[in-house]
C-alpha atoms as a PDB file:
ATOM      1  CA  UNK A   1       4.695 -21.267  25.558  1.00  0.00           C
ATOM      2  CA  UNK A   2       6.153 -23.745  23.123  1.00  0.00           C
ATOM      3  CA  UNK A   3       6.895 -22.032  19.776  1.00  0.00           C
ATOM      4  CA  UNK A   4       5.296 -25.515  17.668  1.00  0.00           C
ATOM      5  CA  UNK A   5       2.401 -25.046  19.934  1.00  0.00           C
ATOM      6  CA  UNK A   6       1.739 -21.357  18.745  1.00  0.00           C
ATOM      7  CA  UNK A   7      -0.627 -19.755  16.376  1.00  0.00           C
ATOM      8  CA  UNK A   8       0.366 -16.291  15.529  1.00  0.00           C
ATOM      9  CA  UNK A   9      -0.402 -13.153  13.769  1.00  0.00           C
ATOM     10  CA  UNK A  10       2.549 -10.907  12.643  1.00  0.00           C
ATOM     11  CA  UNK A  11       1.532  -7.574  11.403  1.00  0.00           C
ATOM     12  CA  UNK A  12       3.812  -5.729   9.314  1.00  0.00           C
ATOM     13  CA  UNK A  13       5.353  -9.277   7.880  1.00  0.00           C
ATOM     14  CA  UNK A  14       5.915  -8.593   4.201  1.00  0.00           C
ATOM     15  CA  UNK A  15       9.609  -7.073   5.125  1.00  0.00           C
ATOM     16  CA  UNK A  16      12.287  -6.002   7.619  1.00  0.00           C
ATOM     17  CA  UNK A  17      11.920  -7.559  11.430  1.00  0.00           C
ATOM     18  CA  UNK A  18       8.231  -8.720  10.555  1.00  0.00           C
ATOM     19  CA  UNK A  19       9.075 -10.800   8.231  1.00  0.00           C
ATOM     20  CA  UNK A  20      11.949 -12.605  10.189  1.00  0.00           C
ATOM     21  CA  UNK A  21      10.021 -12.900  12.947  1.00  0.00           C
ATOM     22  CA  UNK A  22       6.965 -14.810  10.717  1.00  0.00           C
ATOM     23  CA  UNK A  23       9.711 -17.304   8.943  1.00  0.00           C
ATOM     24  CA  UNK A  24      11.244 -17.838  11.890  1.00  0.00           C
ATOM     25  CA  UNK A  25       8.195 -18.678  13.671  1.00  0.00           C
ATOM     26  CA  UNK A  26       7.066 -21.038  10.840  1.00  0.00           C
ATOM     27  CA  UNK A  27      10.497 -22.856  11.031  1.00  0.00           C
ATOM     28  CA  UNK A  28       9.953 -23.773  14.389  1.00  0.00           C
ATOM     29  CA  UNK A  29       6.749 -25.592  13.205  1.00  0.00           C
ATOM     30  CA  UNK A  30       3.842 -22.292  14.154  1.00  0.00           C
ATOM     31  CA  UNK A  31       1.266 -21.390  12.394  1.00  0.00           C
ATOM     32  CA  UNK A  32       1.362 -17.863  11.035  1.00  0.00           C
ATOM     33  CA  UNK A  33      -0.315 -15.026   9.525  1.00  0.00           C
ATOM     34  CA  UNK A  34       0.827 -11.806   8.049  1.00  0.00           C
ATOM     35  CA  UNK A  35      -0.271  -8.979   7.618  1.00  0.00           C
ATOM     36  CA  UNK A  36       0.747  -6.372   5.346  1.00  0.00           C
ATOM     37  CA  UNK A  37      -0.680  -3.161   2.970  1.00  0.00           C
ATOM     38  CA  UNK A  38       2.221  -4.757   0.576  1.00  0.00           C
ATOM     39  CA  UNK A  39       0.499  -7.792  -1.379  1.00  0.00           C
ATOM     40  CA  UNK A  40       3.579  -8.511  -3.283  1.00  0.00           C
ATOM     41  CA  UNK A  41       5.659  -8.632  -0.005  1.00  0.00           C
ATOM     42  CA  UNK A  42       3.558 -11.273   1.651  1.00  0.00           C
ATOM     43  CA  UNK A  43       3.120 -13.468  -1.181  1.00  0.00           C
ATOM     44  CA  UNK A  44       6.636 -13.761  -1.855  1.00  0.00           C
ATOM     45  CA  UNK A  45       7.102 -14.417   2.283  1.00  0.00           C
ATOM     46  CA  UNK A  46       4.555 -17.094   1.398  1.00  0.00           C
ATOM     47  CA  UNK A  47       6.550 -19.215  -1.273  1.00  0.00           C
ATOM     48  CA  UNK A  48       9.411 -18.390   1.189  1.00  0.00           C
ATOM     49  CA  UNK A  49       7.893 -20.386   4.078  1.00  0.00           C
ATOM     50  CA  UNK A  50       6.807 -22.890   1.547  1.00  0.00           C
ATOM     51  CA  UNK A  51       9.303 -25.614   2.675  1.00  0.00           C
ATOM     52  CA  UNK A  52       9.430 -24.511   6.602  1.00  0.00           C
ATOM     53  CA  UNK A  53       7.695 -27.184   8.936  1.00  0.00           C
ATOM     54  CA  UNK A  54       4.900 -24.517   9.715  1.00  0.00           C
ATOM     55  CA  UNK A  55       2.735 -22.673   7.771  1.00  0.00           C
ATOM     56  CA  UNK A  56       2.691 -18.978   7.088  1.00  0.00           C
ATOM     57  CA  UNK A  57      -0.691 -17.210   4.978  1.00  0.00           C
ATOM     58  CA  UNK A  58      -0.314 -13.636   4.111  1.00  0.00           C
ATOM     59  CA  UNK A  59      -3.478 -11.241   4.315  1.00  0.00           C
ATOM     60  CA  UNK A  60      -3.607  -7.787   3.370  1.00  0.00           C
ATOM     61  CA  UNK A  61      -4.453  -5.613   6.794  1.00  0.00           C
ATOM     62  CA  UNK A  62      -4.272  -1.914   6.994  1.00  0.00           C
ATOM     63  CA  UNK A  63      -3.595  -1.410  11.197  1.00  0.00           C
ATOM     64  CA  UNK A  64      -4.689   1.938  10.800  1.00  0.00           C
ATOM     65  CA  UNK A  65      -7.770   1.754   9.475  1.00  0.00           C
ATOM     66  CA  UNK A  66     -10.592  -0.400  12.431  1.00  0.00           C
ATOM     67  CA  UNK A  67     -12.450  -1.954   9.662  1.00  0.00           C
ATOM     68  CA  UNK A  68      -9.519  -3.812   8.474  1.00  0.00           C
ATOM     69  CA  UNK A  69      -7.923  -4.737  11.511  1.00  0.00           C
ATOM     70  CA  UNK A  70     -11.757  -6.736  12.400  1.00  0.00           C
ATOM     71  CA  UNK A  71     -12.113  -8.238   8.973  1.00  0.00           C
ATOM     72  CA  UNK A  72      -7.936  -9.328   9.413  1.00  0.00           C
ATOM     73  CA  UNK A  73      -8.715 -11.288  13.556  1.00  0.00           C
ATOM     74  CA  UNK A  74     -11.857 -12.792  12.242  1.00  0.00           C
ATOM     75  CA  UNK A  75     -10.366 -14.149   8.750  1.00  0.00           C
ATOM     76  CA  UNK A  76      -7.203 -15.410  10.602  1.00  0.00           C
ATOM     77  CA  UNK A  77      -8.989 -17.190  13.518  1.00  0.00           C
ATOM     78  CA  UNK A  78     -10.805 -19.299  10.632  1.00  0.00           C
ATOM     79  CA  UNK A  79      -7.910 -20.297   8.973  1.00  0.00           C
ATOM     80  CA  UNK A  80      -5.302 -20.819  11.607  1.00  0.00           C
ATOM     81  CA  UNK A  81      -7.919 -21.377  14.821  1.00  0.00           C
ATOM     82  CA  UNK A  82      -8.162 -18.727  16.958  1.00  0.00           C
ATOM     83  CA  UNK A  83      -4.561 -17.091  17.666  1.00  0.00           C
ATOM     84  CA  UNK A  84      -2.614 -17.051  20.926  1.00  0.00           C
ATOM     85  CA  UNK A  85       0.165 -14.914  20.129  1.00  0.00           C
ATOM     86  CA  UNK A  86      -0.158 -11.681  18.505  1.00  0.00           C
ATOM     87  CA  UNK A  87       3.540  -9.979  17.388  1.00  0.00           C
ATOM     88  CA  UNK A  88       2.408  -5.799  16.948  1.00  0.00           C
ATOM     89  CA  UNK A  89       5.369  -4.805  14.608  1.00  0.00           C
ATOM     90  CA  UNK A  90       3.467  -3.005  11.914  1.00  0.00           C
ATOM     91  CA  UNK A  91       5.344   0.625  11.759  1.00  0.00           C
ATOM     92  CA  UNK A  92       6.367   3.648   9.607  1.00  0.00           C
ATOM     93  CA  UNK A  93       8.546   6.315   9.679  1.00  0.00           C
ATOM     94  CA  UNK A  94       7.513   9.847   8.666  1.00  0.00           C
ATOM     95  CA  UNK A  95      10.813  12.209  10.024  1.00  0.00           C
ATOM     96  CA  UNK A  96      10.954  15.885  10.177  1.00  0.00           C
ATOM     97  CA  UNK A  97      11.589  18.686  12.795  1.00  0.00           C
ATOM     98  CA  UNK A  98       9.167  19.999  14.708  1.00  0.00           C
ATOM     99  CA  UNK A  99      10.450  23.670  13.276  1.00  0.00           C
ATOM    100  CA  UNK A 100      13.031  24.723  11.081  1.00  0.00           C
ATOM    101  CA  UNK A 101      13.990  27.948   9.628  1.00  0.00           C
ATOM    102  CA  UNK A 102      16.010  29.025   6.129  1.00  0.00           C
ATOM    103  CA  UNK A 103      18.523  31.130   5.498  1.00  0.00           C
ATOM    104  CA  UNK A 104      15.611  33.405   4.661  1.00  0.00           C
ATOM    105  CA  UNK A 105      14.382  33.475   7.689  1.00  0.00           C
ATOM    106  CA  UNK A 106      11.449  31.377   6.792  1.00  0.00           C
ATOM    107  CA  UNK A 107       9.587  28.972   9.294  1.00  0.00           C
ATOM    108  CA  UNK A 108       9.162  25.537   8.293  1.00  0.00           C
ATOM    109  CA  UNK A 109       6.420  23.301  10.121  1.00  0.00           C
ATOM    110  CA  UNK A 110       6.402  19.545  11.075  1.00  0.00           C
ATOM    111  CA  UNK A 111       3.117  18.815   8.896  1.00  0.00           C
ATOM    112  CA  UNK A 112       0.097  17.712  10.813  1.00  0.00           C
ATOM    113  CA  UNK A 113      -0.377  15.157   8.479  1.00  0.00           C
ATOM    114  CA  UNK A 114       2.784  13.585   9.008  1.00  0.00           C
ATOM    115  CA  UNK A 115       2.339  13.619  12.607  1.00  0.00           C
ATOM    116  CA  UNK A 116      -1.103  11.996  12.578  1.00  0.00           C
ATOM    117  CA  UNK A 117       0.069   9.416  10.309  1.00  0.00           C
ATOM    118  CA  UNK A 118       2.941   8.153  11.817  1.00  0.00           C
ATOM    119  CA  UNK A 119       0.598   7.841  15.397  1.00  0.00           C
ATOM    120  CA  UNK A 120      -2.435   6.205  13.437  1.00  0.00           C
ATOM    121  CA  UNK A 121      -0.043   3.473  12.552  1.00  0.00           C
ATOM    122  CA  UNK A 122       2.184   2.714  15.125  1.00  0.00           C
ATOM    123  CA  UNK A 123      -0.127   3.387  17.906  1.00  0.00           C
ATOM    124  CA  UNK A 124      -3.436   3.180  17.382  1.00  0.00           C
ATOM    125  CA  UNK A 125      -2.837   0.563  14.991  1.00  0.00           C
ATOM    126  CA  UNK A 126      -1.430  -1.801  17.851  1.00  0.00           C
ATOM    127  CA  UNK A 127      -3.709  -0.362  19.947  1.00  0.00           C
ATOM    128  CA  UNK A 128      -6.692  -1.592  16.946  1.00  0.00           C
ATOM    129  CA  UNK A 129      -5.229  -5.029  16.798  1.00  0.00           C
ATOM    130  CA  UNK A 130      -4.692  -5.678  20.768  1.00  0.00           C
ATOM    131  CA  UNK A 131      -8.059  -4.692  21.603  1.00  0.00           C
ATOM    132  CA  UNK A 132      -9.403  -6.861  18.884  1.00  0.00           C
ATOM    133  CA  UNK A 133      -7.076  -9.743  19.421  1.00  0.00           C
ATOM    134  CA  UNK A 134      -7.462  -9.888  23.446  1.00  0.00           C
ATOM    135  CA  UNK A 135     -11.301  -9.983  22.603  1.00  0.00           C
ATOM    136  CA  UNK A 136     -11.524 -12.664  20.601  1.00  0.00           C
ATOM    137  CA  UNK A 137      -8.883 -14.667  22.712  1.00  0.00           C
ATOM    138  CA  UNK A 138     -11.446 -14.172  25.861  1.00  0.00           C
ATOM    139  CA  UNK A 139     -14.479 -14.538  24.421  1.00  0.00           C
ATOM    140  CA  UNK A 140     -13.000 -17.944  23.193  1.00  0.00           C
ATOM    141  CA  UNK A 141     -11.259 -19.056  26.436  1.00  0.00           C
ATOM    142  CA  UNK A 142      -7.894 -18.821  24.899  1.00  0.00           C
ATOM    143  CA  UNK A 143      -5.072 -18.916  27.594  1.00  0.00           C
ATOM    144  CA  UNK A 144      -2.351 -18.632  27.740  1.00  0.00           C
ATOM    145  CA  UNK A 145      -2.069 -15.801  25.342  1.00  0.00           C
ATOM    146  CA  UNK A 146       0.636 -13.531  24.741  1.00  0.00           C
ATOM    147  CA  UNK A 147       1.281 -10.008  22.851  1.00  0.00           C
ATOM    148  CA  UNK A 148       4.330  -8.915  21.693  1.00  0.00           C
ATOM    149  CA  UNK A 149       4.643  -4.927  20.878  1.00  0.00           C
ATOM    150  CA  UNK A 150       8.030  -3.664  18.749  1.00  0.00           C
ATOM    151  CA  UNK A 151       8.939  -0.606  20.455  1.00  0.00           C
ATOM    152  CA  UNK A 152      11.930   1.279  19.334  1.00  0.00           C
ATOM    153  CA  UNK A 153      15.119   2.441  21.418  1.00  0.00           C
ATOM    154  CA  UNK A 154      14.424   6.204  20.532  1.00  0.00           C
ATOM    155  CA  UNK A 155      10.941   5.766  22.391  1.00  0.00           C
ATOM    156  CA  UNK A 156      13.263   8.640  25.008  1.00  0.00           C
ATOM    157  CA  UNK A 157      13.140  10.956  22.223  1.00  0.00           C
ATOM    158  CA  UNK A 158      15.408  11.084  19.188  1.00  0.00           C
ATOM    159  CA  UNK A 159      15.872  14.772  16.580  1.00  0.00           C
ATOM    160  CA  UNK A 160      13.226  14.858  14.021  1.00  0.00           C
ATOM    161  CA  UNK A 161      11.212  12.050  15.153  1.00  0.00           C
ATOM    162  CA  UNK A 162       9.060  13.446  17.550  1.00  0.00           C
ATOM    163  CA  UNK A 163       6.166  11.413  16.167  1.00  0.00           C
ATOM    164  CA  UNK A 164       8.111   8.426  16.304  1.00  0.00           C
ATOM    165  CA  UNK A 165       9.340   8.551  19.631  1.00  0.00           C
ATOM    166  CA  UNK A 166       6.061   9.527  20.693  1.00  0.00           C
ATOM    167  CA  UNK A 167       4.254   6.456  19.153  1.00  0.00           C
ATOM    168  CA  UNK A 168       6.785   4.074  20.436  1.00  0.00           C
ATOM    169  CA  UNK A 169       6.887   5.628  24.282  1.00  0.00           C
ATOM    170  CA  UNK A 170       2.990   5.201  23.798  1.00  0.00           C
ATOM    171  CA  UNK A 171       2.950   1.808  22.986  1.00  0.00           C
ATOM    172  CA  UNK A 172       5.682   1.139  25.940  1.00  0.00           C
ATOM    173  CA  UNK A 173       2.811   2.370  27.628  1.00  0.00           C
ATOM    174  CA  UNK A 174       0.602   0.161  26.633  1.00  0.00           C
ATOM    175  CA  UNK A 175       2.415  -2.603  27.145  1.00  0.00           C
ATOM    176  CA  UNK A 176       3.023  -2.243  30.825  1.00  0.00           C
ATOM    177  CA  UNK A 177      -0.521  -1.103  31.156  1.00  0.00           C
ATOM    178  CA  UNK A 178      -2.070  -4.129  28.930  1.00  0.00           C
ATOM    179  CA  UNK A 179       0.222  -6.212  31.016  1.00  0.00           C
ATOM    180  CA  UNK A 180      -1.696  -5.394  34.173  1.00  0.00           C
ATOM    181  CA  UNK A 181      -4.947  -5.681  32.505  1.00  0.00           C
ATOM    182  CA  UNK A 182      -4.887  -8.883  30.526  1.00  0.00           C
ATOM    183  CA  UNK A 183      -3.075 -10.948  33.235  1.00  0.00           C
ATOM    184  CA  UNK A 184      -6.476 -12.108  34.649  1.00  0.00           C
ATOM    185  CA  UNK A 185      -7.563 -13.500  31.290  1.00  0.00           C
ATOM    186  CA  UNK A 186      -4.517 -15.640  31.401  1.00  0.00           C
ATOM    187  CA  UNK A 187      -2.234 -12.836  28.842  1.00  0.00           C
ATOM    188  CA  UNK A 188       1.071 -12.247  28.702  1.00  0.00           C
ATOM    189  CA  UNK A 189       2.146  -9.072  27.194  1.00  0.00           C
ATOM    190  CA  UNK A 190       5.833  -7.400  26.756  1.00  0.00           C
ATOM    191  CA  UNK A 191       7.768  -5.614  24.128  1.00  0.00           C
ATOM    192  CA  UNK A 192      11.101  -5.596  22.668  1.00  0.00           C
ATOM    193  CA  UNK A 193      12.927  -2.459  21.800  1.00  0.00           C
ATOM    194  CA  UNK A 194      15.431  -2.244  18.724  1.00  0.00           C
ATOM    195  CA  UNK A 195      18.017  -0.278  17.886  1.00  0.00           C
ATOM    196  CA  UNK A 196      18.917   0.577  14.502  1.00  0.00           C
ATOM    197  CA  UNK A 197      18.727  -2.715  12.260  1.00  0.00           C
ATOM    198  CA  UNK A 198      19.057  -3.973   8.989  1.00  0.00           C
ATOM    199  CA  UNK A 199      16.249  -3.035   7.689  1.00  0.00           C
ATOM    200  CA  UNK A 200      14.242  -1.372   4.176  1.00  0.00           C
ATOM    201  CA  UNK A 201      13.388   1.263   6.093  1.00  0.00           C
ATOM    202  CA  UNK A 202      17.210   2.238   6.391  1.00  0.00           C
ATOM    203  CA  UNK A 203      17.056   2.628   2.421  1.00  0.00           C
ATOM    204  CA  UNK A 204      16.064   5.743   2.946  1.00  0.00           C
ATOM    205  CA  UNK A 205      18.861   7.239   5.065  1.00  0.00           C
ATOM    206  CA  UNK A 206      22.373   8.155   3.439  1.00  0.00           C
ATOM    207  CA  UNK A 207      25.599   6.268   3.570  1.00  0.00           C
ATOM    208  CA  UNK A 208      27.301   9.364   5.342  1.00  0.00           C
ATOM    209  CA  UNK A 209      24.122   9.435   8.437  1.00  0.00           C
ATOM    210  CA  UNK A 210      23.912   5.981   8.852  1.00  0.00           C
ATOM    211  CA  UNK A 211      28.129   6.048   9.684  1.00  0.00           C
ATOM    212  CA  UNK A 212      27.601   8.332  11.914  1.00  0.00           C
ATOM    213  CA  UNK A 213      24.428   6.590  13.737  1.00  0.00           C
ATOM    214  CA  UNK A 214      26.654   3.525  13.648  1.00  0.00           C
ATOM    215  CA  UNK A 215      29.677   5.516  15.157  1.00  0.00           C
ATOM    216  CA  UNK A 216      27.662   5.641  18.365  1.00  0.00           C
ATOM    217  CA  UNK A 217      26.847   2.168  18.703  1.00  0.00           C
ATOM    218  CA  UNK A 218      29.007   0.718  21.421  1.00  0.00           C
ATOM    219  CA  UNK A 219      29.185  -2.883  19.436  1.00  0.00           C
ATOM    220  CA  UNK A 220      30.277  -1.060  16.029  1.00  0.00           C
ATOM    221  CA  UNK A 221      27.296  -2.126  14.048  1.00  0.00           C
ATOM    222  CA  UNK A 222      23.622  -2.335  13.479  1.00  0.00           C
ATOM    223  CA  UNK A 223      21.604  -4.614  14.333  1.00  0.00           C
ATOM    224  CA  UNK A 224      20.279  -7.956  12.210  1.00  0.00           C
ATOM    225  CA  UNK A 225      16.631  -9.083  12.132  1.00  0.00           C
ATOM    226  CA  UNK A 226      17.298 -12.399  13.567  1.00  0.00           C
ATOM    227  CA  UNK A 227      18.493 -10.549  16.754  1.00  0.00           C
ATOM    228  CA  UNK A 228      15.533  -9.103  17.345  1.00  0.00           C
ATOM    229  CA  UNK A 229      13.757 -12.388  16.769  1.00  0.00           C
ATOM    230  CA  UNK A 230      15.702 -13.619  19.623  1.00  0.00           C
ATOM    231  CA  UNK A 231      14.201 -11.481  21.505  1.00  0.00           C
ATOM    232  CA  UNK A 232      10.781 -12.490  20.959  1.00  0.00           C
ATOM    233  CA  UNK A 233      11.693 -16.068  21.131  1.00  0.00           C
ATOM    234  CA  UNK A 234      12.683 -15.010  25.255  1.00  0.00           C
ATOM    235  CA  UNK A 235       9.147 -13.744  25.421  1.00  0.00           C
ATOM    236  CA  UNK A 236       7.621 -16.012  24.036  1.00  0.00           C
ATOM    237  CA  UNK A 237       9.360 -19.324  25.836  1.00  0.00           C
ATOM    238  CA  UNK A 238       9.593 -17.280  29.096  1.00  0.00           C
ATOM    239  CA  UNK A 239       5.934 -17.773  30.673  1.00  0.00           C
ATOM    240  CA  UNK A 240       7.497 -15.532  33.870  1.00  0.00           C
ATOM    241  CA  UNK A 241       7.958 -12.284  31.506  1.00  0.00           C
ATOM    242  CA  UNK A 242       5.414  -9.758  31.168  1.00  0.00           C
ATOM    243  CA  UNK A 243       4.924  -6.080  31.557  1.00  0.00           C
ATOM    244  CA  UNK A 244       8.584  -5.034  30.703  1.00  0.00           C
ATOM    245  CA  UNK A 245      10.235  -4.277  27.271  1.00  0.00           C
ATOM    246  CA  UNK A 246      13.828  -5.844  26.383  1.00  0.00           C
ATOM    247  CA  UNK A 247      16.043  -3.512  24.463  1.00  0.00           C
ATOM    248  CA  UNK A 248      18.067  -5.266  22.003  1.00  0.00           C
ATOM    249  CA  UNK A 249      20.305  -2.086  20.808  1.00  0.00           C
ATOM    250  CA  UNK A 250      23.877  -2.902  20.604  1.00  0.00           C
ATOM    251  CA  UNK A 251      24.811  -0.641  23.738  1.00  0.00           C
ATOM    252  CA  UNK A 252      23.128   2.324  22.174  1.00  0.00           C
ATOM    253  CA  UNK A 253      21.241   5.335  24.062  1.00  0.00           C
ATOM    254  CA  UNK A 254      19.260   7.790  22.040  1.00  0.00           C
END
C-alpha cells in the first residue's frame, strides 16, 4: 500500500507511539483519524498536523466501551471515506502482583478490577474496533485493507503485569488468527511489538527502575516513537507481510 494512498484510523493518538504514528502518517500525505478518551490531546495533535500535507481529525472514542467504538467507524468513514488501514494502539497499564505479602504477614491481592480493566482495553478494545472496522471494509468492497495491532515485547510474561502480558499475548493472537481470516476479503493484518519507549506512560516509573530496565537493553537505551513508526511503515508498504508481529526492542527479552 502507498502511505498517500491511505486512509487511517489511529486509536490511542492523543500521545506516546499513537500519536507519532498519526503525524507521521499525515506527513506522508494520509488521511487520519484519532481516537482518544483525552480531548485536549487530540486537539492539540490536530493544530500539530495543521501544516502536514495530509489531514489528521481527532474524535473522542472509548475502545472499551462497543457503543463508542460503532459511533467512532461510522463517523470516520463519513469524513475521511471509508478507512483501509486501521493502527490498534489504544492501551493502558494497570501493574501489580498477582500476590504479595507484608511484613505482617498480610496477603495482598491483584484487584479484579485492575485486571478487567487493563483486558477491556487492550484486548477487547482491539478486538471492538477490528471486528467493526473489517465489517465495514467488506460490506463496502474495500481491498486491500490492512490492520496493524501494537503488541508489547513482555507479551512472554513480565513481574507484575500479568494483565498486561496477558492482553498483549491475546492480541498476538489475534493477529495471526485475524490474519488467516481476513485474507479472503483482501486484509492484511500484522503487529509490531515494542520494547520500552519514550513514552508518558514511562512518567510513572522511577528514575532508579527505569536504569535498571535500561541496563538490560542490549543497545543501551529505550526506544523512540519514530522507531516504532518504522515499523508500521514496513507493514504497511510491504503488501507480502501478514500474520507475524515485528519486535522492535533494542535486543531486549522479557
Amino acid at each position: 500500500m502507498k502511505l498517500e494512498e491511505t486512509k487511517n484510523i489511529v486509536t490511542g493518538a492523543a500521545s506516546g507511539i499513537g500519536r507519532c504514528i498519526a503525524l507521521e502518517l499525515a506527513r506522508s500525505g494520509a488521511k487520519v483519524v484519532g481516537g482518544d478518551v483525552d480531548i485536549d490531546g487530540l486537539k492539540s495533535l490536530e493544530l500539530e498536523a495543521g501544516e502536514l500535507p495530509g489531514e489528521i481529525l481527532g474524535m473522542q472514542l472509548d475502545v472499551a466501551n462497543e457503543s463508542s467504538v460503532k459511533e467512532f467507524i461510522s463517523s470516520a468513514s463519513q469524513k475521511i471515506g471509508y478507512p483501509n488501514t486501521l493502527v490498534n494502539n489504544a492501551g493502558i497499564l494497570r501493574d501489580g502482583l498477582l500476590v504479595t505479602q507484608d511484613e505482617d504477614g498480610w496477603l495482598r491481592k491483584l484487584p479484579t478490577a485492575q485486571w478487567k480493566r487493563v483486558i477491556d482495553v487492550n484486548l477487547t478494545g482491539a478486538f471492538f474496533m477490528a471486528r467493526e472496522f473489517a465489517a465495514v471494509a467488506i460490506e463496502h468492497s474495500i481491498s486491500p485493507a490492512l490492520i496493524i495491532n501494537i503488541s508489547s515485547v513482555t507479551r512472554s510474561g513480565n513481574p507484575g503485569q500479568s494483565n498486561y502480558s496477558a492482553s498483549k499475548a491475546g492480541l498476538d493472537a489475534d493477529t495471526r488468527t485475524w490474519a488467516l481470516e481476513l485474507a479472503p476479503f483482501g486484509f492484511r493484518v500484522g503487529g509490531v511489538a515494542p520494547g520500552l519507549t519514550n513514552t508518558p506512560i514511562l512518567s510513572r516509573v522511577s528514575s532508579d527502575a527505569l536504569a535498571d530496565m535500561t541496563a538490560n537493553i542490549p543497545l543501551g537505551r529505550i526506544a523512540q516513537p519514530y522507531e516504532i513508526w518504522q515499523a508500521v511503515r514496513f507493514i504497511i508498504e510491504c503488501d507480502y507481510f501478514t500474520g507475524s508481529v515485528v519486535d522492535v526492542d533494542g535486543g531486549a527479552r522479557f
